[in-house]
N, C-alpha and C. Protein backbone atom coordinates (compact mmCIF):
# COMPACT_ATOMS: atom_id res chain seq x y z
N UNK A 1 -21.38 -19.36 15.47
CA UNK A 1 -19.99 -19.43 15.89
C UNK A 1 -19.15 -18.50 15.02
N UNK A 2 -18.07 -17.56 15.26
CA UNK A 2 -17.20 -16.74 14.91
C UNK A 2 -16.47 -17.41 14.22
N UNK A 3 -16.27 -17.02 12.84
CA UNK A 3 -15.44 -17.63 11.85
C UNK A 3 -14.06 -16.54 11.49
N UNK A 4 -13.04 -17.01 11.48
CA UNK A 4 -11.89 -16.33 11.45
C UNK A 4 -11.68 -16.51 9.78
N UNK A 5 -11.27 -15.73 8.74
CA UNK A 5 -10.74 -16.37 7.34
C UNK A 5 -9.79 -15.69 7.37
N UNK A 6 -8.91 -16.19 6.47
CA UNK A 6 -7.28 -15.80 6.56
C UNK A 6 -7.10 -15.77 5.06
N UNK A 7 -6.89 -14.51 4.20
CA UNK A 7 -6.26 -14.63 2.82
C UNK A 7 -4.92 -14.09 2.84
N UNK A 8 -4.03 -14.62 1.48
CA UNK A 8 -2.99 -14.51 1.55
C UNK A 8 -2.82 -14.42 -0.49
N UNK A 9 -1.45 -13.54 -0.75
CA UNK A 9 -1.46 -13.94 -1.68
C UNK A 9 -0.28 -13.15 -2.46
N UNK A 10 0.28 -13.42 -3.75
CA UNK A 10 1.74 -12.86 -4.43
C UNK A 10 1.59 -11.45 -4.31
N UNK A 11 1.94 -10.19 -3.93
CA UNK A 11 1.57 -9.19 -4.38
C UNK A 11 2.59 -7.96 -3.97
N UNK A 12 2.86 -7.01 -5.06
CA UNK A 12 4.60 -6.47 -5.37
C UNK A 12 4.11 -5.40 -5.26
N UNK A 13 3.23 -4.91 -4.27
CA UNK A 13 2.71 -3.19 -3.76
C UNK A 13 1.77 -3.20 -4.93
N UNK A 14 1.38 -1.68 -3.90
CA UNK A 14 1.87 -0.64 -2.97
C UNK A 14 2.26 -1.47 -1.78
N UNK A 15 2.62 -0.44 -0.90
CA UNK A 15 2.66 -1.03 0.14
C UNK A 15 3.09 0.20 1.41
N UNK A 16 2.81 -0.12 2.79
CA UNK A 16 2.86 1.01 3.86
C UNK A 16 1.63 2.18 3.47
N UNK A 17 2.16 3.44 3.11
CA UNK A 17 1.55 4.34 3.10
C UNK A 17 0.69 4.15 1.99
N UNK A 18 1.62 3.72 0.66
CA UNK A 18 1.13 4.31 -0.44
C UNK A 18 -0.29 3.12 -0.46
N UNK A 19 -0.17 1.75 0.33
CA UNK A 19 -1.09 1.32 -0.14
C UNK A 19 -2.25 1.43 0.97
N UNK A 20 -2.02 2.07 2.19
CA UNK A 20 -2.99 2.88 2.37
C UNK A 20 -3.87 3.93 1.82
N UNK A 21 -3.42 4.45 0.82
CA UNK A 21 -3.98 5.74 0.31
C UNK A 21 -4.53 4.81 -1.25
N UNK A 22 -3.57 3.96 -1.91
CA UNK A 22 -4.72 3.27 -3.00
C UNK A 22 -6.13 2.15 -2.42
N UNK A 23 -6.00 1.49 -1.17
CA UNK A 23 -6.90 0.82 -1.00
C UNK A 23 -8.16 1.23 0.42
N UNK A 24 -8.18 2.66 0.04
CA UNK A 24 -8.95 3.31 1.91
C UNK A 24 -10.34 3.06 1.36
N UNK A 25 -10.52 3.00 -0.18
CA UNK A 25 -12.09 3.04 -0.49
C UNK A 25 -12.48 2.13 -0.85
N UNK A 26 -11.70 1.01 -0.45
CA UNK A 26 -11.93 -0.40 -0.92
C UNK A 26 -11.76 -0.91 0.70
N UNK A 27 -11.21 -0.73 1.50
CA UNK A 27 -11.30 -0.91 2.65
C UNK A 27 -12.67 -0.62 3.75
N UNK A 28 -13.02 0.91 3.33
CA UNK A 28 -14.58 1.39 4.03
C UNK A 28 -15.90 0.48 3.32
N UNK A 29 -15.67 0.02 2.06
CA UNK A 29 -16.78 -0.85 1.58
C UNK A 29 -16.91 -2.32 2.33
N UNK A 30 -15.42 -2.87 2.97
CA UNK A 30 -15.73 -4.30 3.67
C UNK A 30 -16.30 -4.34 4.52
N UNK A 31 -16.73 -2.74 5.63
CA UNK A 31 -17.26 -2.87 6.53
C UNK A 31 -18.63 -2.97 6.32
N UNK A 32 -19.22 -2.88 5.21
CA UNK A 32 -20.83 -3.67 4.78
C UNK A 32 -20.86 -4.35 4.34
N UNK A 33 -20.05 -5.45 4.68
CA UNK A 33 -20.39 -6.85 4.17
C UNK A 33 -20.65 -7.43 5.08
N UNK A 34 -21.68 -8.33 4.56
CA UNK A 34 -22.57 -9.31 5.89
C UNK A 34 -22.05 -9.98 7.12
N UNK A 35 -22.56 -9.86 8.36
CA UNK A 35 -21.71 -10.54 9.19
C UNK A 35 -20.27 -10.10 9.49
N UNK A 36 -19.32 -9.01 8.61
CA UNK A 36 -18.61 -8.49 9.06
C UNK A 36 -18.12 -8.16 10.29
N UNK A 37 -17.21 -8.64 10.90
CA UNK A 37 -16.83 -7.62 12.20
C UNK A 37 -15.49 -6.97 12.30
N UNK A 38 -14.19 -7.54 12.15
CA UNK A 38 -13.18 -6.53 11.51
C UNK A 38 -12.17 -7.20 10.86
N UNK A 39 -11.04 -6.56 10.13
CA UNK A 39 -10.09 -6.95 9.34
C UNK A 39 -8.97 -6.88 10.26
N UNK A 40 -8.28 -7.46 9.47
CA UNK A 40 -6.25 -6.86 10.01
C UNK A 40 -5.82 -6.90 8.65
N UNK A 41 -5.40 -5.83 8.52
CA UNK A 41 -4.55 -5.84 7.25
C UNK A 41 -3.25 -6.43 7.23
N UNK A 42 -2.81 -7.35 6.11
CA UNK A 42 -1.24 -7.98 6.17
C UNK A 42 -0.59 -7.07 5.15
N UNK A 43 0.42 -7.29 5.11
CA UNK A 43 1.43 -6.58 3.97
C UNK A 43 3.05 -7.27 4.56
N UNK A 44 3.54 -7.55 3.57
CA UNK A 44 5.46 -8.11 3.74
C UNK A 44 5.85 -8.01 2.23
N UNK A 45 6.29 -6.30 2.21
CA UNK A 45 7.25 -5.81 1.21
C UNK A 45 8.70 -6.59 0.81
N UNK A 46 8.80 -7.63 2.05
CA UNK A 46 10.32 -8.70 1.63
C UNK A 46 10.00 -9.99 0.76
N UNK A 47 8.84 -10.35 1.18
CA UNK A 47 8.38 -11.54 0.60
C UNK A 47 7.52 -11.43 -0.85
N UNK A 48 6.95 -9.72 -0.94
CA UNK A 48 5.74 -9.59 -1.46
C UNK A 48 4.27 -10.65 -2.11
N UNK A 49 3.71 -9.85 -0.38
CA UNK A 49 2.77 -11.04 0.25
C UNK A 49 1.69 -9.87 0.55
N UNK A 50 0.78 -9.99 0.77
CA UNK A 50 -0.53 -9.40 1.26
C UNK A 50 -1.42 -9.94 1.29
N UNK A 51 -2.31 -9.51 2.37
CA UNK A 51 -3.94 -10.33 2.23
C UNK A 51 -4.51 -9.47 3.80
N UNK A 52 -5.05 -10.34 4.18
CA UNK A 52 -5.92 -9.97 5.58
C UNK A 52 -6.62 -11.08 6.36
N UNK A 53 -6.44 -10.57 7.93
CA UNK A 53 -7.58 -11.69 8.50
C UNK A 53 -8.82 -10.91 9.33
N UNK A 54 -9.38 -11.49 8.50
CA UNK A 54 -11.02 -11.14 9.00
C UNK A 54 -12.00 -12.37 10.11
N UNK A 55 -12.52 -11.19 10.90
CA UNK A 55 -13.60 -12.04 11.92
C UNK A 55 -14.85 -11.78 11.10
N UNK A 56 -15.40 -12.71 10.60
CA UNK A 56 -17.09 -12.89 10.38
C UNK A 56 -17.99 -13.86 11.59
N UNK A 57 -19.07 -13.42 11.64
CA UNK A 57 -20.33 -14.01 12.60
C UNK A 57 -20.48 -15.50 12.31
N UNK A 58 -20.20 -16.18 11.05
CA UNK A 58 -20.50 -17.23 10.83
C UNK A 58 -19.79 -17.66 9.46
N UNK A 59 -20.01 -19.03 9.30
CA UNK A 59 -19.85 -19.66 8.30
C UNK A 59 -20.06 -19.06 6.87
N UNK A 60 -21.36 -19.12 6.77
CA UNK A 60 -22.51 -18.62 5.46
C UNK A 60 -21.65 -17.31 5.20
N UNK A 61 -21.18 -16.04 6.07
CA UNK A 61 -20.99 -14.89 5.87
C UNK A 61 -19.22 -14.81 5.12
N UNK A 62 -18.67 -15.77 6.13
CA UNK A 62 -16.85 -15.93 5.95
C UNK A 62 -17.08 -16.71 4.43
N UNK A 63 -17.72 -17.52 3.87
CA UNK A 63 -17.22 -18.37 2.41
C UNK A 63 -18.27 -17.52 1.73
N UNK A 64 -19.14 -16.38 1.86
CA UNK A 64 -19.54 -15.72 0.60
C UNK A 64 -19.02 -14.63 0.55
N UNK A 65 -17.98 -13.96 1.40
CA UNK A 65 -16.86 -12.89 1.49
C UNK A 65 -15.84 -13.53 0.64
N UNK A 66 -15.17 -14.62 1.02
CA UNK A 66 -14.50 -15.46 0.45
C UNK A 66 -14.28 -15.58 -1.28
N UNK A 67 -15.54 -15.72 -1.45
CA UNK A 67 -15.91 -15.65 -2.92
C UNK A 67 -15.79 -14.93 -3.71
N UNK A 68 -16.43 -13.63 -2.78
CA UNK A 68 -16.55 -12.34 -3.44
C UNK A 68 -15.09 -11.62 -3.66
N UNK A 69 -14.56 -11.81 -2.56
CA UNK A 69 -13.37 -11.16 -2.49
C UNK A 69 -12.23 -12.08 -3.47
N UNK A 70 -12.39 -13.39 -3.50
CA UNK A 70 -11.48 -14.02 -4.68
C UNK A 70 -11.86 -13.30 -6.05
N UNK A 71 -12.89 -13.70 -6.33
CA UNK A 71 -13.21 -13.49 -7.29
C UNK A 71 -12.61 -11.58 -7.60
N UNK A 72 -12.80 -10.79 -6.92
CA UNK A 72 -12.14 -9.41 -7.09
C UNK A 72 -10.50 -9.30 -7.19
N UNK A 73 -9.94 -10.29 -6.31
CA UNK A 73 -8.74 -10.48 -6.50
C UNK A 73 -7.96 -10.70 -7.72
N UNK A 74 -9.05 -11.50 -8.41
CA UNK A 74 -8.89 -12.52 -9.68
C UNK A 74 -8.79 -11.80 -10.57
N UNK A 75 -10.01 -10.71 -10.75
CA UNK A 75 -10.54 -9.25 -11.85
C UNK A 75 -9.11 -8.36 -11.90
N UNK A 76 -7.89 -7.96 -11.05
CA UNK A 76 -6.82 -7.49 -10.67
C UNK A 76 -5.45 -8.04 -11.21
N UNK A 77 -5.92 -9.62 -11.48
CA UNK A 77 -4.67 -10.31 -12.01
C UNK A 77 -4.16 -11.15 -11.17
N UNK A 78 -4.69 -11.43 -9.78
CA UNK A 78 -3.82 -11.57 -8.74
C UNK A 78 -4.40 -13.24 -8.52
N UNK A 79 -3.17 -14.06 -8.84
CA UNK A 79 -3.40 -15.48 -8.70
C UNK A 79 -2.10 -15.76 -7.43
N UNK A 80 -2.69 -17.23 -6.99
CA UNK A 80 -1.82 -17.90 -5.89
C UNK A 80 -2.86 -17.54 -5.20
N UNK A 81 -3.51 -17.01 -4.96
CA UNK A 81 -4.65 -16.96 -3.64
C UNK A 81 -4.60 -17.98 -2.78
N UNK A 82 -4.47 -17.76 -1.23
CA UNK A 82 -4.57 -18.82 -0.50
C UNK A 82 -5.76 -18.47 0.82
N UNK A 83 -6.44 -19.20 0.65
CA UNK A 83 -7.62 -19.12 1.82
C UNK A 83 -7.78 -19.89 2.86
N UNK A 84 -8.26 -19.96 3.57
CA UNK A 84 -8.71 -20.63 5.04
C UNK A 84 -9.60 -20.21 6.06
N UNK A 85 -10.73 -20.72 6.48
CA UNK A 85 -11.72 -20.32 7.54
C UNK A 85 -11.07 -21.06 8.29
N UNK A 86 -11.43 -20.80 9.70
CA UNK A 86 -11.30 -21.16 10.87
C UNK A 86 -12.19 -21.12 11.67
N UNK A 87 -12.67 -22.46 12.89
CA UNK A 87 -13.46 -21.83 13.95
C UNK A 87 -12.84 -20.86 14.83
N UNK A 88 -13.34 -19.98 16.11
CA UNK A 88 -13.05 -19.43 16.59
C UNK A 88 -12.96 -19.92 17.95
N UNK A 89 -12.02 -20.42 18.87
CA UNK A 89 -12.31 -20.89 20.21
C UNK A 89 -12.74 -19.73 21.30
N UNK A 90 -13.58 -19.08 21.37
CA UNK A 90 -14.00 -18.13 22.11
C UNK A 90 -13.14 -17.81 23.63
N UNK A 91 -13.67 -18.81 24.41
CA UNK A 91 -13.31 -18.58 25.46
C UNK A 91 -11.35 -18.37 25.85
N UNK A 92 -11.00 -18.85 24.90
CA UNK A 92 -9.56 -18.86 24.58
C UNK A 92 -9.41 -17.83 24.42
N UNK A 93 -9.80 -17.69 23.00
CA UNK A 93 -9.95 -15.93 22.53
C UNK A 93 -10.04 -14.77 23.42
N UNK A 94 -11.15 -14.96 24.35
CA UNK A 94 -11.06 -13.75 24.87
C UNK A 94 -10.08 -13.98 26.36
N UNK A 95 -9.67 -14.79 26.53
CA UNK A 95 -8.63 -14.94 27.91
C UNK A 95 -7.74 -14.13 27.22
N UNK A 96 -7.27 -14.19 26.18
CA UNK A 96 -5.81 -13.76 25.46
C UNK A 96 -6.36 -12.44 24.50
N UNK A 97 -7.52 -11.49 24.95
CA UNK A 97 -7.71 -10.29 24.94
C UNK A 97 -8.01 -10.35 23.45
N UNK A 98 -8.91 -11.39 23.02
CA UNK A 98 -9.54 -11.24 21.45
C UNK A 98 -10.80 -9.92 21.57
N UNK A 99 -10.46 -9.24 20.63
CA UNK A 99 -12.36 -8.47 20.41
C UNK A 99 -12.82 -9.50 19.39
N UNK A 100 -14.34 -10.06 20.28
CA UNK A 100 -15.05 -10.96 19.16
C UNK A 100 -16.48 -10.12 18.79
N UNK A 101 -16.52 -8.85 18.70
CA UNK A 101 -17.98 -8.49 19.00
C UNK A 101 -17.39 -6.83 18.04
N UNK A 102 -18.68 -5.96 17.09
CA UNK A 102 -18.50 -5.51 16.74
C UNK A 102 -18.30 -4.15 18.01
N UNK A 103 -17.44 -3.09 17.82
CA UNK A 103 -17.21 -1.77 19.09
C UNK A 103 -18.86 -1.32 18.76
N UNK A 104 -19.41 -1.02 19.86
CA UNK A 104 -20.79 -0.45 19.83
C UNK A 104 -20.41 1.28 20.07
């Protein structure tokens, strides 16, 4: 079953461009992580907030991303971390035009 995780967390930039251009090589590495299928990047320069929601294949794959990726967060300075998996209701999902499947 498709696991949705949702991080969130304090963070005062970059942000828009610039933090496109500090995080593109930290971004091309998530796409080899296990079970991966894609991100959305968050960012709110008003609130200073960032994180991402990611689709993983499963359970096992979403809480050892989870880990990994706290734990990197952590190495950065960056506390308040807020996490959450989710199941994925599929058929919902894709009525309302979800991609649940990696682009072939």
């Amino acid at each position: 079953m498709y696991k949705l995780l949702q991080i969130d967390f304090p963070f005062t930039g970059p942000f828009g461009e610039e933090m496109t251009a500090a995080f593109g090589e930290l971004a091309a590495t998530i796409n080899d992580e296990p079970g991966f299928i894609w991100k959305v990047w968050t960012e709110n320069r008003t609130t200073e907030e960032a994180g991402g929601i990611y689709l993983f294949d499963g359970q096992e794959n979403a809480q050892a991303y989870l880990i990994k990726h706290t734990e990197r967060l952590e190495s950065f300075g960056i506390s308040g971390i807020k996490a959450r998996i989710f199941d994925v209701n599929e058929p919902l999902s894709l009525l309302n035009k979800a991609t649940l499947a990696v682009a072939q």
